[in-house]
N, C-alpha and C. Protein backbone atom coordinates (compact mmCIF):
# COMPACT_ATOMS: atom_id res chain seq x y z
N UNK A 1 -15.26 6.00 0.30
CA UNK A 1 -14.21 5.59 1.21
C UNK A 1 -14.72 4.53 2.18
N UNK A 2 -15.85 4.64 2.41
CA UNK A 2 -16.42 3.38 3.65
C UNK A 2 -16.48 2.00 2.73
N UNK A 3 -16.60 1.79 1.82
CA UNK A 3 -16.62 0.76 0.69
C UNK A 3 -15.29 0.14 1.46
N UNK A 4 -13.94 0.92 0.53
CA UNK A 4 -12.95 0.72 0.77
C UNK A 4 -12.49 0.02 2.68
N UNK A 5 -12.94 0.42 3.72
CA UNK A 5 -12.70 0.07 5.31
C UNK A 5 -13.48 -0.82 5.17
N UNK A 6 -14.56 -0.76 4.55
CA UNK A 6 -15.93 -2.46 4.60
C UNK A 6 -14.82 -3.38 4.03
N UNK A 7 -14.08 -3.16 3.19
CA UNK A 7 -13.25 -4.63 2.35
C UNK A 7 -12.36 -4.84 3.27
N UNK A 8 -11.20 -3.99 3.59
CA UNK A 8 -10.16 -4.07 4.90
C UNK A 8 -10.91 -4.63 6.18
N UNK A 9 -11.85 -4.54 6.45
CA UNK A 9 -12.41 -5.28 7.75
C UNK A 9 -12.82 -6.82 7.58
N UNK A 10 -13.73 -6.84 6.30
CA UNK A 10 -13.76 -7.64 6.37
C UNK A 10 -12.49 -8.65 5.57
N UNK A 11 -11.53 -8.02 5.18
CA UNK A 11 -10.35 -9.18 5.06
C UNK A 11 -9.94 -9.58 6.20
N UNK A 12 -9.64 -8.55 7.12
CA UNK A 12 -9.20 -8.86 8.97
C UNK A 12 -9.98 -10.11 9.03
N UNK A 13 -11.17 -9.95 9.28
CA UNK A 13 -12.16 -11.16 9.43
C UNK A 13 -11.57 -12.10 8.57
N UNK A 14 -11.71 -12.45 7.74
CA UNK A 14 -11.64 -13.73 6.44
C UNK A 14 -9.56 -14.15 7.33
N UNK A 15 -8.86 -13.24 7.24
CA UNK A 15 -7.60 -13.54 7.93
C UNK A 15 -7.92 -14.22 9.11
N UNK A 16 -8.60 -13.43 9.77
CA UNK A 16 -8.54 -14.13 11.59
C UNK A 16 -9.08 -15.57 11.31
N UNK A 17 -10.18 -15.79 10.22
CA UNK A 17 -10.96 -16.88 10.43
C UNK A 17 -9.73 -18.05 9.99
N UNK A 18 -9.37 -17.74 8.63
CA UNK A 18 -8.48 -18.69 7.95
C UNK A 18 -9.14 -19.46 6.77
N UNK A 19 -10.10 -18.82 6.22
CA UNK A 19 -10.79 -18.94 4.45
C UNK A 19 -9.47 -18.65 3.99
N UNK A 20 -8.96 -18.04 3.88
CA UNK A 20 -7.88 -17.25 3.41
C UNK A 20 -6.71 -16.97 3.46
N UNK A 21 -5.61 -17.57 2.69
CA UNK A 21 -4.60 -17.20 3.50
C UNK A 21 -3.71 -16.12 3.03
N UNK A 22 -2.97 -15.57 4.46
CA UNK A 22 -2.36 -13.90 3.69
C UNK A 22 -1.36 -14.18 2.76
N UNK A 23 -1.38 -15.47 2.26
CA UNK A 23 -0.35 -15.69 0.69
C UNK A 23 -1.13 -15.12 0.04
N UNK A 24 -2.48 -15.46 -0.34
CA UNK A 24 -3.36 -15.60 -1.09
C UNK A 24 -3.65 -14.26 -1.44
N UNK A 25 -3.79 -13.27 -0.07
CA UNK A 25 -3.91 -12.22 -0.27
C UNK A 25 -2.96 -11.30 -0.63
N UNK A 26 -2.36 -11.66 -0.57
CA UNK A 26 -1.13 -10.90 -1.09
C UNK A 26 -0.73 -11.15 -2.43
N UNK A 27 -0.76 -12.56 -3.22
CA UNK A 27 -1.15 -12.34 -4.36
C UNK A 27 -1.96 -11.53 -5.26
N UNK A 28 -3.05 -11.99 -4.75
CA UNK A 28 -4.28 -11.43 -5.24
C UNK A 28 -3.97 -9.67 -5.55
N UNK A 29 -3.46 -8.85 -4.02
CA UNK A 29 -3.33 -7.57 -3.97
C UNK A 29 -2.21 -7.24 -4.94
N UNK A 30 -1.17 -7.84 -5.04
CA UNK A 30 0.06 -7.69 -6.00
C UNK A 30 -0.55 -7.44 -7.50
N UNK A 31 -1.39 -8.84 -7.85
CA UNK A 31 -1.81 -8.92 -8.91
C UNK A 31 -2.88 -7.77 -9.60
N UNK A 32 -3.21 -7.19 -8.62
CA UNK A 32 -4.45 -5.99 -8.98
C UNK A 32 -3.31 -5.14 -8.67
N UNK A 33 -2.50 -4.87 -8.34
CA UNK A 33 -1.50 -3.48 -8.73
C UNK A 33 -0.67 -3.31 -9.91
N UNK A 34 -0.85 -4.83 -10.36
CA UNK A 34 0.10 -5.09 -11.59
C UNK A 34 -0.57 -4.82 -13.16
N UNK A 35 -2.03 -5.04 -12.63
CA UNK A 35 -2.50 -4.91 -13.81
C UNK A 35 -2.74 -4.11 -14.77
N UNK A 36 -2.82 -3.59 -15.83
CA UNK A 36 -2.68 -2.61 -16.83
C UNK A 36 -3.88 -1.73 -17.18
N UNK A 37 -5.28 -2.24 -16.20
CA UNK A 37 -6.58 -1.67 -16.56
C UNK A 37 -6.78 -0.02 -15.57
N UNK A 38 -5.84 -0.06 -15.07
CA UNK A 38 -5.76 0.97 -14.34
C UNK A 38 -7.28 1.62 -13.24
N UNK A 39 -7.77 0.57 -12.57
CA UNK A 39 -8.18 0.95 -11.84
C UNK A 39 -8.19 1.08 -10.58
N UNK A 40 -8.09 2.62 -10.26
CA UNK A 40 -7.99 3.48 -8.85
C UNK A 40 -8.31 3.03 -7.84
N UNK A 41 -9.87 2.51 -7.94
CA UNK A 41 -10.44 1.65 -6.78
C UNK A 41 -9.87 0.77 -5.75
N UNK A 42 -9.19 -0.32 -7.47
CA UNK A 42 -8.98 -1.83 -6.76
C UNK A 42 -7.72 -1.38 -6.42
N UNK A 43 -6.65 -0.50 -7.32
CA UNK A 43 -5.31 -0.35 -6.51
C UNK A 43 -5.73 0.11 -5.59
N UNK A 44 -6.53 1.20 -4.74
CA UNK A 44 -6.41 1.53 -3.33
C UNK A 44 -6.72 0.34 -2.66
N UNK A 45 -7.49 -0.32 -2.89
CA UNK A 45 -8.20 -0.99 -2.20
C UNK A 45 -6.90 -2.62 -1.76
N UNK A 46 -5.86 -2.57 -3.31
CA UNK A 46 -4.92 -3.42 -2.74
C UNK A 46 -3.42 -2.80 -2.26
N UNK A 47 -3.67 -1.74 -1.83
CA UNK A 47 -1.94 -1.49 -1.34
C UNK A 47 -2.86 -1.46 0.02
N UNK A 48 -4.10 -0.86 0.12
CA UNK A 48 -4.55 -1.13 1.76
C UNK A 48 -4.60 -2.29 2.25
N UNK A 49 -4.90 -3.39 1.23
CA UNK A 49 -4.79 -4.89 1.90
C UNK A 49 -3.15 -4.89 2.69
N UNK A 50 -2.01 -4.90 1.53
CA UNK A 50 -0.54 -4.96 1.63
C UNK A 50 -0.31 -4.07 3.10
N UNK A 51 -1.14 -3.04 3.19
CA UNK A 51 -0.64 -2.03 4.17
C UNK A 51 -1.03 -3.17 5.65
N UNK A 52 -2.15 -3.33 5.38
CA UNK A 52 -2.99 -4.08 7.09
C UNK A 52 -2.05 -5.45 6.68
N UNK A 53 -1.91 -6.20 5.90
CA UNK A 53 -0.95 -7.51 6.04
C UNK A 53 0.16 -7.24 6.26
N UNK A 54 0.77 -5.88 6.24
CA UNK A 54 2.25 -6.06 6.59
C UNK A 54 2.29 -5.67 8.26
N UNK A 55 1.11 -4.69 8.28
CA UNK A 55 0.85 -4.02 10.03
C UNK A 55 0.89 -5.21 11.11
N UNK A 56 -0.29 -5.49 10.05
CA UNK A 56 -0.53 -7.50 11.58
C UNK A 56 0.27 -7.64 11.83
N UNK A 57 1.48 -8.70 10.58
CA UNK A 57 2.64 -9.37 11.11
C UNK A 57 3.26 -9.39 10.23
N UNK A 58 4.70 -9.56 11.04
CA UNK A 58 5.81 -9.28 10.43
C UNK A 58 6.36 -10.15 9.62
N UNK A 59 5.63 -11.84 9.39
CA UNK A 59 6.40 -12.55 8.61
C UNK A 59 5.38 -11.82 6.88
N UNK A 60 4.84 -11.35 7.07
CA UNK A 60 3.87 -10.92 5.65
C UNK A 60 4.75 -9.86 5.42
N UNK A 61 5.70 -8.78 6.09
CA UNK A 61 6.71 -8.06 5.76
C UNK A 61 7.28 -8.76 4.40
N UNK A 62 8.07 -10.21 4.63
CA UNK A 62 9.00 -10.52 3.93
C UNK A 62 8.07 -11.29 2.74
N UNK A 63 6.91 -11.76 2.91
CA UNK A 63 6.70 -12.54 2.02
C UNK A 63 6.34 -11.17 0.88
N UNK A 64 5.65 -9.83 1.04
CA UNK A 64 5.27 -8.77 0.49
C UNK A 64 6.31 -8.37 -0.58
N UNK A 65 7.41 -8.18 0.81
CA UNK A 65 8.45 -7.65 -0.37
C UNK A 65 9.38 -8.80 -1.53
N UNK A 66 9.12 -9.86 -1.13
CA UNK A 66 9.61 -10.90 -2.25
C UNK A 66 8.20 -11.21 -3.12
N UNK A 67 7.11 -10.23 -3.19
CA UNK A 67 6.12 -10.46 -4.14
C UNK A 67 6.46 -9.72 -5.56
N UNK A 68 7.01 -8.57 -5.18
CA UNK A 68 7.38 -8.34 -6.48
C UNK A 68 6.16 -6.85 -6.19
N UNK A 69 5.62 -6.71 -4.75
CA UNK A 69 4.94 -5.42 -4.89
C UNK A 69 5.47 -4.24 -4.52
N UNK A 70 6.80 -3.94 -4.54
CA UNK A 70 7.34 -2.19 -4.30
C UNK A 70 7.30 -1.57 -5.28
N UNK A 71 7.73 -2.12 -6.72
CA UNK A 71 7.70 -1.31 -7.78
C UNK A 71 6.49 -0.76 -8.40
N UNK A 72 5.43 -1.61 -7.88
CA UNK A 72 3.62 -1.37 -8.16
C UNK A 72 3.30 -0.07 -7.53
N UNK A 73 3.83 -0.70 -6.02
CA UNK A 73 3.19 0.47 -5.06
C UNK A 73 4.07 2.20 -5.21
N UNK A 74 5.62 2.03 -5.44
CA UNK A 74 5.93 3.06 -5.69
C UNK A 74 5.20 4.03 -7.13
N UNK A 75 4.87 2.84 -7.86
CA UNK A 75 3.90 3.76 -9.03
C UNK A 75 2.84 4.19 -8.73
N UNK A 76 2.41 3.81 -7.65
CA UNK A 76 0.93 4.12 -7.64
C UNK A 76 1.20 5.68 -6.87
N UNK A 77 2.17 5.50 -5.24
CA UNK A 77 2.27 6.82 -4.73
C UNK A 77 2.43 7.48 -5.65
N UNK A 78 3.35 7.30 -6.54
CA UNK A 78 3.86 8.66 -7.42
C UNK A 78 2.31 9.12 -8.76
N UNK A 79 1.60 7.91 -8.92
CA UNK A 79 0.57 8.77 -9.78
C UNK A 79 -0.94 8.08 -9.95
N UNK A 80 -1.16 7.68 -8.29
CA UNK A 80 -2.29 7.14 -8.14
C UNK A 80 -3.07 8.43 -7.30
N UNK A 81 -4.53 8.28 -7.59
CA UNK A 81 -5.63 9.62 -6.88
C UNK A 81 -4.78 9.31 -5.03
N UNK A 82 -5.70 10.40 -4.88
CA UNK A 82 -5.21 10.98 -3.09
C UNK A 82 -4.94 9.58 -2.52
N UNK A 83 -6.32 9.22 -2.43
CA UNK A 83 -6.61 7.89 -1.14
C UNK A 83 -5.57 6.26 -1.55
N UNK A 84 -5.39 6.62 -3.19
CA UNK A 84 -4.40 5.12 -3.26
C UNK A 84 -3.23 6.05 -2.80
N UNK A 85 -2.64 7.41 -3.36
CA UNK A 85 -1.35 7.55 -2.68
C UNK A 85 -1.13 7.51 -1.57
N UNK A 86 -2.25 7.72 -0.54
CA UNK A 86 -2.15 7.54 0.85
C UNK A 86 -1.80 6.01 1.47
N UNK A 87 -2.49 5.52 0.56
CA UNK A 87 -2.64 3.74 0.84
C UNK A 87 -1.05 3.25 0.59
N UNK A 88 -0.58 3.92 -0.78
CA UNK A 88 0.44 3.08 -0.65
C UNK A 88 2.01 3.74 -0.14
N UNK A 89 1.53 4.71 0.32
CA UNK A 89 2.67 5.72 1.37
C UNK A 89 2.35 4.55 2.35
N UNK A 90 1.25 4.76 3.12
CA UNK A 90 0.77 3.44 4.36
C UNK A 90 1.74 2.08 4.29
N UNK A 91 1.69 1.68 2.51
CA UNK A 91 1.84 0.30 2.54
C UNK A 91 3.71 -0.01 2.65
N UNK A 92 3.50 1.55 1.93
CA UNK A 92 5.37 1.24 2.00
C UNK A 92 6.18 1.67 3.49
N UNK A 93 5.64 2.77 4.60
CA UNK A 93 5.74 2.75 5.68
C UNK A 93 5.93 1.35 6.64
N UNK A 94 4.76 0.37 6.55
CA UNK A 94 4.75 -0.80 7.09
C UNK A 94 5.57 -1.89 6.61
N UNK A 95 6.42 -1.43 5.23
CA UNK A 95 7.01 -2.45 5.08
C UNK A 95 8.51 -2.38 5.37
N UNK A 96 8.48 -1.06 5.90
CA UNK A 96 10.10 -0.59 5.93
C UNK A 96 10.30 -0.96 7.69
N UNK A 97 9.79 -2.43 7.74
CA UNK A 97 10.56 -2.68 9.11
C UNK A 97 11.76 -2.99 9.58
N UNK A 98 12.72 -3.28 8.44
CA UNK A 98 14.20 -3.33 9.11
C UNK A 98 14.76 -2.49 7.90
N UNK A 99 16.30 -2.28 7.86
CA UNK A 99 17.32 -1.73 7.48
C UNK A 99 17.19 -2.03 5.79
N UNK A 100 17.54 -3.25 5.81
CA UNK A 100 17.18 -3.90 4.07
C UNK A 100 16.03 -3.57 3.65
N UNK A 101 14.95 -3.67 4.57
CA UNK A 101 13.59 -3.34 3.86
C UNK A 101 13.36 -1.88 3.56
N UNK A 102 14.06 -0.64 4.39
CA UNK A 102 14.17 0.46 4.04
C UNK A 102 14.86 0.67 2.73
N UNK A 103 16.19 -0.07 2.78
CA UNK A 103 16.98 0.76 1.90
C UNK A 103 16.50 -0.32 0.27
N UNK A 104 15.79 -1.60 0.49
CA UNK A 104 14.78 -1.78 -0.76
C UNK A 104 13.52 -1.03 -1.38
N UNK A 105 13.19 -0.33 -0.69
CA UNK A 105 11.79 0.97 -0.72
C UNK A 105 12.74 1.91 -1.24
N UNK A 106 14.06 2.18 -1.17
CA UNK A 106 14.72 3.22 -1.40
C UNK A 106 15.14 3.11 -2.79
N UNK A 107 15.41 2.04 -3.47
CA UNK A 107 16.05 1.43 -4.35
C UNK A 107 15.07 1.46 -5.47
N UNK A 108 13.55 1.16 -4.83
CA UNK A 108 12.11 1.05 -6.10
C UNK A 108 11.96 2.60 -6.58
N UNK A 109 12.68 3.73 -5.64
CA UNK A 109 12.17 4.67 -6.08
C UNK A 109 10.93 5.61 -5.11
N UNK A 110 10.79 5.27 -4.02
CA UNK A 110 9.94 6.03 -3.03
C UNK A 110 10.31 7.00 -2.74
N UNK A 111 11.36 7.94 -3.11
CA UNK A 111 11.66 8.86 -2.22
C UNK A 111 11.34 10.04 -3.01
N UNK A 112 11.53 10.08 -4.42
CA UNK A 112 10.76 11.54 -5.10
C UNK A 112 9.62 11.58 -4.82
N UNK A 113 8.84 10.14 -5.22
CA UNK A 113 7.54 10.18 -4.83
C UNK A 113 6.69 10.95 -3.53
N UNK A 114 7.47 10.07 -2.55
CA UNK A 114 7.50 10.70 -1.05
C UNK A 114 7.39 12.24 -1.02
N UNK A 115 7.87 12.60 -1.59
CA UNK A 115 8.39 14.23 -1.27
C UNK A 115 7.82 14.85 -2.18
N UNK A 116 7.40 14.38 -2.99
CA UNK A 116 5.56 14.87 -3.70
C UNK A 116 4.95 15.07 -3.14
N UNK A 117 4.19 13.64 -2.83
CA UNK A 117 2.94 13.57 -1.68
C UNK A 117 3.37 14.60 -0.41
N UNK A 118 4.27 14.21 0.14
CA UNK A 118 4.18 15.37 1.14
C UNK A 118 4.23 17.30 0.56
N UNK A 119 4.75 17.27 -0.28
CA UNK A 119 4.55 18.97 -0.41
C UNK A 119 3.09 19.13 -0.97
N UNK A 120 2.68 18.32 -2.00
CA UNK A 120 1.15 18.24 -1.98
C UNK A 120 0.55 18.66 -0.64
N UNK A 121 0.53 17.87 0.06
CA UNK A 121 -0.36 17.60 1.89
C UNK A 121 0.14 19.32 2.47
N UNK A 122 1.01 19.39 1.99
CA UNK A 122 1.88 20.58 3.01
C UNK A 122 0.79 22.14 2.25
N UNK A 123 0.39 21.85 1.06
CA UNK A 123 -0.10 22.68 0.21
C UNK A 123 -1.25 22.85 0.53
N UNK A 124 -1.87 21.33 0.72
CA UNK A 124 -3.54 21.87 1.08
C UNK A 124 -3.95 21.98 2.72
N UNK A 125 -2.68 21.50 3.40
CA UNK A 125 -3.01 21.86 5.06
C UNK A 125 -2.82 23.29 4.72
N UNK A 126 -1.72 24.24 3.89
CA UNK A 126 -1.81 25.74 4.26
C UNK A 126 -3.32 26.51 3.53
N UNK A 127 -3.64 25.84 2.40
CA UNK A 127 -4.65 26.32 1.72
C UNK A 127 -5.97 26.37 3.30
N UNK A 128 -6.06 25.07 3.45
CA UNK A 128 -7.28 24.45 4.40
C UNK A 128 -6.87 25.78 5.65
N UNK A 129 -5.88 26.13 5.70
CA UNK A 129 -5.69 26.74 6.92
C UNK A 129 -6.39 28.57 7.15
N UNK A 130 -5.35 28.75 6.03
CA UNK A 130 -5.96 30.27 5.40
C UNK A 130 -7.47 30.80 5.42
């Protein structure tokens, strides 16, 4: 998991500097959710990019969701390991900043998903508790 916060920090960095721009990154992150090799890693590692580019600012909201990444990220909550479903619960949270952007998260399919992940969480806070 520290791997994963070492890459998110240092994208912050590479963003603040301007090597990079959050088009770029947001491609890039789209494109590793899209891909068919199915690895866990890089999807966590890109709905967390999507998650911190949509947190910063709000014009990366709109460019995100005209990437073509809700339908990625709703696949991944629904059957990606813990830390990507967390990532992309995160990513789809941050992107539901207005009304349209909610009821487009609603439309990809987040909401069975949603209510997975949470009775999951609800399962191992009572287990963890006991």
């Amino acid at each position: 998991m520290r791997v994963s916060w070492f890459v998110v920090l240092l994208s912050r960095f590479i963003v603040g500097r301007g090597s990079t721009s959050a088009a770029e990154l947001i491609d890039t992150s789209v494109s590793t959710l899209l891909r068919d090799d199915h690895d866990a890693d890089a999807s966590e590692r890109a709905a967390r990019q999507l998650m911190d580019l949509a947190y910063e600012c709000p014009e990366n909201v709109q460019s995100i969701m005209r990437s073509g990444a809700l339908e990625p990220l709703v696949r991944l909550l629904g059957g990606g390991g813990p830390g990507a479903r967390e990532a992309a619960a995160g990513a789809l949270i941050d992107l539901s900043q207005t009304d349209a952007d909610r009821i487009a998260v609603v439309r990809a399919g987040a909401i069975a998903p949603s209510v997975e992940l949470l009775a999951v969480a609800e399962a191992s806070c009572t287990e963890a508790a006991a």
